[in-house]
N, C-alpha and C. Protein backbone atom coordinates (compact mmCIF):
# COMPACT_ATOMS: atom_id res chain seq x y z
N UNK A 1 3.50 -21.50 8.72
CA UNK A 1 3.50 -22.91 9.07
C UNK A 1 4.76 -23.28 9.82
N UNK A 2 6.14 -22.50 9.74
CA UNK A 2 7.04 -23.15 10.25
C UNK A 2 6.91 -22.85 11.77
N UNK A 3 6.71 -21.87 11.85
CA UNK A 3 6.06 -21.03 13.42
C UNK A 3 5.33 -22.06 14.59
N UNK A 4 4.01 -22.82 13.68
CA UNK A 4 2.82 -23.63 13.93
C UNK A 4 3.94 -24.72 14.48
N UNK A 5 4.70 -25.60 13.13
CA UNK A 5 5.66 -26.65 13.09
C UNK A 5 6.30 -26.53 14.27
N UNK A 6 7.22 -25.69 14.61
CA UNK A 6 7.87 -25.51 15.90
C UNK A 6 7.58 -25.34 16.90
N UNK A 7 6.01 -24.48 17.39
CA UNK A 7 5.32 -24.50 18.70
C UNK A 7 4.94 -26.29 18.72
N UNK A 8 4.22 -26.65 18.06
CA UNK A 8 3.91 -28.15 17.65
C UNK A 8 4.69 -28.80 18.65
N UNK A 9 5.63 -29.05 17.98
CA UNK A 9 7.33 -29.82 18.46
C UNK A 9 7.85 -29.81 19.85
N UNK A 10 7.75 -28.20 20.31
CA UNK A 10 8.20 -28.23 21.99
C UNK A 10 6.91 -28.20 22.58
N UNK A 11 5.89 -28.00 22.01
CA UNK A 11 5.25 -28.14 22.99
C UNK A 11 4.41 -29.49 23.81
N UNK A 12 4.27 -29.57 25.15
CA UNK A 12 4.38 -31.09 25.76
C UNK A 12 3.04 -31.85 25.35
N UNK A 13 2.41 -32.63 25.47
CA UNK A 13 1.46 -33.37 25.37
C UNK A 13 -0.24 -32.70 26.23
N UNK A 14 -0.81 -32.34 26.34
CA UNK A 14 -2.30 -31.46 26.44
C UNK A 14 -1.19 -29.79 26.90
N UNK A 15 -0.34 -29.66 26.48
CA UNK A 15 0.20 -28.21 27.04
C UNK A 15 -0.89 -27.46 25.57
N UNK A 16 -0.72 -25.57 25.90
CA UNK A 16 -1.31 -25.30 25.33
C UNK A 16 -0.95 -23.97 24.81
N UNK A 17 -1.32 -23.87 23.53
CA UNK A 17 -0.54 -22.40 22.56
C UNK A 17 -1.62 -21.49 22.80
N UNK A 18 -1.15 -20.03 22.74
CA UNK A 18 -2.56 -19.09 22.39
C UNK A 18 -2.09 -18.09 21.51
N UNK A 19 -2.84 -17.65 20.81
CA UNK A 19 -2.47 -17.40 19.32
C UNK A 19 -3.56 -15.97 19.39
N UNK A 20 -3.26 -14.74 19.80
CA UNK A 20 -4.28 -13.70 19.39
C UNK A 20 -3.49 -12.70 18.34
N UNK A 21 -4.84 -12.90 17.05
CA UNK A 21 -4.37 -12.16 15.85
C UNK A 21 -5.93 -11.26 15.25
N UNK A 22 -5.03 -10.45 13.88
CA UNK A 22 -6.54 -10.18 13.71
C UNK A 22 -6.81 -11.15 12.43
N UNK A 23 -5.98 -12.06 11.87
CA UNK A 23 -6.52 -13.21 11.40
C UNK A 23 -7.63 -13.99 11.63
N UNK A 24 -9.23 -13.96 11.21
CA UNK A 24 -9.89 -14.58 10.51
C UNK A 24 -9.99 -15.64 10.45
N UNK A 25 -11.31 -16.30 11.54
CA UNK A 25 -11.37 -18.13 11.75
C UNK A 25 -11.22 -18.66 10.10
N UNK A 26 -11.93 -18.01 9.20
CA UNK A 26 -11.65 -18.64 7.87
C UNK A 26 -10.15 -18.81 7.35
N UNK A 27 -9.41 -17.82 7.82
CA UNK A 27 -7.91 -17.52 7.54
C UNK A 27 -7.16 -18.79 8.00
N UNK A 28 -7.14 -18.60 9.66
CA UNK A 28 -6.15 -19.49 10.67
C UNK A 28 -6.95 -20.76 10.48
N UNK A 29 -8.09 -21.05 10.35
CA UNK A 29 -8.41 -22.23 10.76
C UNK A 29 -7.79 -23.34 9.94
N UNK A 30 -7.40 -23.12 8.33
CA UNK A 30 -6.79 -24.39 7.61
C UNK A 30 -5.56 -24.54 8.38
N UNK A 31 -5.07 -23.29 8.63
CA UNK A 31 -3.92 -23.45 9.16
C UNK A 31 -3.46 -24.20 10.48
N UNK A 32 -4.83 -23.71 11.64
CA UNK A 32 -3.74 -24.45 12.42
C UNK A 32 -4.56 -25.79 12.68
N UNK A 33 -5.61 -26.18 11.87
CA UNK A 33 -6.27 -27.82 11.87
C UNK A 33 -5.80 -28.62 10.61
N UNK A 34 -4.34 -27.98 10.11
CA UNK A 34 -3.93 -29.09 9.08
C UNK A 34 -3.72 -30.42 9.60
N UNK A 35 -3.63 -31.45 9.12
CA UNK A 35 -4.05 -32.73 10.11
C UNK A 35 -2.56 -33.47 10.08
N UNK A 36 -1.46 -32.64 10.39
CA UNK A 36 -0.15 -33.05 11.02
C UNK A 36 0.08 -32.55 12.12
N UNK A 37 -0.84 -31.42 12.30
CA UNK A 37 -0.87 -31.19 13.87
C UNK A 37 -2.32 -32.04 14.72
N UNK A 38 -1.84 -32.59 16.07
CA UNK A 38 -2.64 -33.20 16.61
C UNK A 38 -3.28 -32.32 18.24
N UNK A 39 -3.95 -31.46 17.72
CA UNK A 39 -4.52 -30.06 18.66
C UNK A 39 -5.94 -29.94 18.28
N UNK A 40 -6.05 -29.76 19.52
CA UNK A 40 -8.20 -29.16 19.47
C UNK A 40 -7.79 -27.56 19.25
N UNK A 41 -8.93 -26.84 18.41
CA UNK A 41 -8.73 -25.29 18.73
C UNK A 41 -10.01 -24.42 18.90
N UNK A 42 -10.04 -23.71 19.77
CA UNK A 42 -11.27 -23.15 20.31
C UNK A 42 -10.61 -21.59 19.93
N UNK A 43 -11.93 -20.54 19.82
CA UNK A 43 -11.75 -19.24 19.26
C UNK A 43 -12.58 -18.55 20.22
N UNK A 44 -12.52 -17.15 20.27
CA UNK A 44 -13.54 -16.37 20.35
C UNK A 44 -12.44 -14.77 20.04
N UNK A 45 -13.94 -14.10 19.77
CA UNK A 45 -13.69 -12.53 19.16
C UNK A 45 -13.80 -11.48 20.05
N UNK A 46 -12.93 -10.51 19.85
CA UNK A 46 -13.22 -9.19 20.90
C UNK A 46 -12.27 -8.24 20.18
N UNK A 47 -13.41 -7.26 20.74
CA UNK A 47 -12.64 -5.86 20.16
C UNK A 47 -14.31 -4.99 19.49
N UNK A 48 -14.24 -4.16 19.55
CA UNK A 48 -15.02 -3.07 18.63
C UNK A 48 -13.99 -2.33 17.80
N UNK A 49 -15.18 -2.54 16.67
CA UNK A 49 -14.61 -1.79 15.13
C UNK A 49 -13.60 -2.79 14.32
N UNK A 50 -12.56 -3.03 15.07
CA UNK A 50 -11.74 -4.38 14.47
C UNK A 50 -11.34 -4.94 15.43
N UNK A 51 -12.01 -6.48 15.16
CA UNK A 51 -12.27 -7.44 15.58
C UNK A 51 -10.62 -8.18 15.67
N UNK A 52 -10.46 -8.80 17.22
CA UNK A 52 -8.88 -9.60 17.20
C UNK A 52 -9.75 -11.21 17.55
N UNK A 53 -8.79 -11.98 17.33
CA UNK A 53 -9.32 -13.32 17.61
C UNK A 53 -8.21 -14.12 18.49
N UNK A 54 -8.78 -14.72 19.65
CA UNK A 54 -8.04 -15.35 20.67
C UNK A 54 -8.53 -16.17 20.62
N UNK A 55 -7.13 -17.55 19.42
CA UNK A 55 -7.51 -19.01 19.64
C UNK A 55 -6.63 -19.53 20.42
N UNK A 56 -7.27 -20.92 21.40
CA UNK A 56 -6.50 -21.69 22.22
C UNK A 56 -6.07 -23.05 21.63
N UNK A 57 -4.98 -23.40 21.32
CA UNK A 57 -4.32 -24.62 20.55
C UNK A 57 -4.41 -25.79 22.05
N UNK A 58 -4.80 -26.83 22.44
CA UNK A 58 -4.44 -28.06 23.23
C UNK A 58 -3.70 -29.26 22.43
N UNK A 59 -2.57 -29.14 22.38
CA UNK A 59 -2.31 -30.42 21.96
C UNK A 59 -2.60 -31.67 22.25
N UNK A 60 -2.71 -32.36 21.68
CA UNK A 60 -3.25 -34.12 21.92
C UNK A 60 -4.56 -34.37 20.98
N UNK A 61 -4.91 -35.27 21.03
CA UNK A 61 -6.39 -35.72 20.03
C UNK A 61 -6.79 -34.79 19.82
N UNK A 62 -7.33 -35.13 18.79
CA UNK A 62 -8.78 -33.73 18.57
C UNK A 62 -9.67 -34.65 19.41
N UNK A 63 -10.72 -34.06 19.18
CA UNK A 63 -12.00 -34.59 19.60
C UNK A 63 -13.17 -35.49 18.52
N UNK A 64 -13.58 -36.24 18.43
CA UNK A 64 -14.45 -36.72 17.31
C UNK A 64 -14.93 -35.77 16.60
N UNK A 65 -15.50 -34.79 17.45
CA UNK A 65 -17.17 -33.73 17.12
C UNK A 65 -15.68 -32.84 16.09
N UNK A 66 -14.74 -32.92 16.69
CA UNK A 66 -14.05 -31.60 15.83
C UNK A 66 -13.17 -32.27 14.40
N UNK A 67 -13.09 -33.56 14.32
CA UNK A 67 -12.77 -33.99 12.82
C UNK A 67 -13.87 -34.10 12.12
N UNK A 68 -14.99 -34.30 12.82
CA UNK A 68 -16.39 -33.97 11.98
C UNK A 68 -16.55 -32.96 11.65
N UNK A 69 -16.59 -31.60 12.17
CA UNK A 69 -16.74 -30.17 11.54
C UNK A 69 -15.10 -29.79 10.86
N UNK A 70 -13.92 -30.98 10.81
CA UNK A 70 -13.55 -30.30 9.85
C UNK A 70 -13.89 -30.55 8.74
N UNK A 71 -14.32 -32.01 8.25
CA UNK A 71 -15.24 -32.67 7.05
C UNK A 71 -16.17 -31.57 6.83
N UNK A 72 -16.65 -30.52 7.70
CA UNK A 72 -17.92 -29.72 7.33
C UNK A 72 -17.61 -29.05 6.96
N UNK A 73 -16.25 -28.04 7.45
CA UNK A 73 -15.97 -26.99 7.04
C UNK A 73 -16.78 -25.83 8.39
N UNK A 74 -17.02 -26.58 9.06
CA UNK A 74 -17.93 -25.27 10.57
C UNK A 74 -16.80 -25.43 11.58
N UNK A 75 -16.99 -24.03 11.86
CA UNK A 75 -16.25 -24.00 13.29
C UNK A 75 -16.31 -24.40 14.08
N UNK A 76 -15.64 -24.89 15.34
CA UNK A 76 -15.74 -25.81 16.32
C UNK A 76 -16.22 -24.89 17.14
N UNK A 77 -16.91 -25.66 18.34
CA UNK A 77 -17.77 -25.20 19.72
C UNK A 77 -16.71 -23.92 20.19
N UNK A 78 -17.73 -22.94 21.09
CA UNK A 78 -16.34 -22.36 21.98
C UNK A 78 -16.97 -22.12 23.04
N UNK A 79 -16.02 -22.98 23.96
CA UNK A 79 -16.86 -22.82 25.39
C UNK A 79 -16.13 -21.50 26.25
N UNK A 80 -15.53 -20.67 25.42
CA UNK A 80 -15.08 -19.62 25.84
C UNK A 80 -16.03 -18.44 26.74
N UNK A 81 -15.79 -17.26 27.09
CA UNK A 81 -16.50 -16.40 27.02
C UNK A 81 -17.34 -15.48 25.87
N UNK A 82 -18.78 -15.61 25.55
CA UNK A 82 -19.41 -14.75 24.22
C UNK A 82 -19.84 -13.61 24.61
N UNK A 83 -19.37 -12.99 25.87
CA UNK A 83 -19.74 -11.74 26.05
C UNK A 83 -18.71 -10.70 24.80
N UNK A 84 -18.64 -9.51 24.82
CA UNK A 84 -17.33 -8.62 23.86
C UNK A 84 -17.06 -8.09 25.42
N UNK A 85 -16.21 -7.85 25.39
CA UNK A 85 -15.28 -7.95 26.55
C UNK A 85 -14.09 -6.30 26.71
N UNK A 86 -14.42 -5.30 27.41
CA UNK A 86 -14.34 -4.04 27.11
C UNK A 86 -12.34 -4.15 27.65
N UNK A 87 -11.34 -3.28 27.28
CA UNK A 87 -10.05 -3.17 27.59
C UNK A 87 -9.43 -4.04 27.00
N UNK A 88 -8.07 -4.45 28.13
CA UNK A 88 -7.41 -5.66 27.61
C UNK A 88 -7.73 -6.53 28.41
N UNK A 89 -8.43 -6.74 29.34
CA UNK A 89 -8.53 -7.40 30.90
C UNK A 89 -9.04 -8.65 30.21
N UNK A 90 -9.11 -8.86 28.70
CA UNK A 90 -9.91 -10.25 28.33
C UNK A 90 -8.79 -11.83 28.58
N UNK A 91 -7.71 -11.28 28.79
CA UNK A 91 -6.97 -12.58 29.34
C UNK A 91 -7.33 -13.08 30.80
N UNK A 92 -7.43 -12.16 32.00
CA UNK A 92 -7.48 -12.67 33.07
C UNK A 92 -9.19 -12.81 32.66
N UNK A 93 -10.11 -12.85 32.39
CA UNK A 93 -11.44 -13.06 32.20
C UNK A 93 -11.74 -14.23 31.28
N UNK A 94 -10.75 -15.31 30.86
CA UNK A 94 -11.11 -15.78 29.74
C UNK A 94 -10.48 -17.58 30.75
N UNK A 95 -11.08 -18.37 30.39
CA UNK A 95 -11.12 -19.72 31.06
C UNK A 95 -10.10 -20.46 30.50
N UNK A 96 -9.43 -21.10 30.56
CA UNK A 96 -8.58 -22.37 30.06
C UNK A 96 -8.46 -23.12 30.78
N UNK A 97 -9.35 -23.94 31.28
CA UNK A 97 -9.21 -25.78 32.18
C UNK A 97 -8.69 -26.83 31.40
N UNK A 98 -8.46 -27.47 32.22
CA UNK A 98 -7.68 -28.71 31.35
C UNK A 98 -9.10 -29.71 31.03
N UNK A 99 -9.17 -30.22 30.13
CA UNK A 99 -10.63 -30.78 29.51
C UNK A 99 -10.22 -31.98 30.20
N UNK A 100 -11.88 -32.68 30.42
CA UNK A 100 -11.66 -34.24 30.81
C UNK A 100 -11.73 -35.06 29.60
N UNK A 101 -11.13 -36.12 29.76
CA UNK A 101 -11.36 -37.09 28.80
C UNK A 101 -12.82 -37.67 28.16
């Protein structure tokens, strides 16, 4: 959390963290949607045999739809890529636009 706390802090207003671990949407997700941070977070998985997970942090609002699925306990949308994605080449292959309002 102090890690989370401090990217939080410098980072600017819609700027954006990326976080690839082999941590577990069930794992990271309390973590990084505790509700003192004010960030949307989108996921997706890659790898064969063991699985890594590349989430994207946006700071600023969440989104409605995503304080609703945290009340649910479901993972949020990922408008990422759902192909599995062969090498490391999954960074230059993987989208990050700045969302519209």
């Amino acid at each position: 959390m102090a890690t989370l706390d401090g990217v939080h802090r410098v980072l600017k207003p819609d700027g954006i963290f990326i976080s690839i671990t082999f941590g577990q949407p069930h794992f990271r997700r309390p973590l990084f949607m505790d509700p003192k941070f004010n960030w949307s977070m989108e996921y997706n998985t890659f790898g064969d045999g063991f699985h890594y997970f590349f989430y994207i942090l946006r700071k600023g609002k969440r989104r409605i739809e995503e304080k609703e699925e945290d009340e649910k306990h479901k993972d949020p949308p990922m408008n990422m890529y759902q192909d599995e994605l062969e090498g490391e080449d999954y960074l230059f292959r993987t989208s990050i636009d700045a969302e519209e309002d």
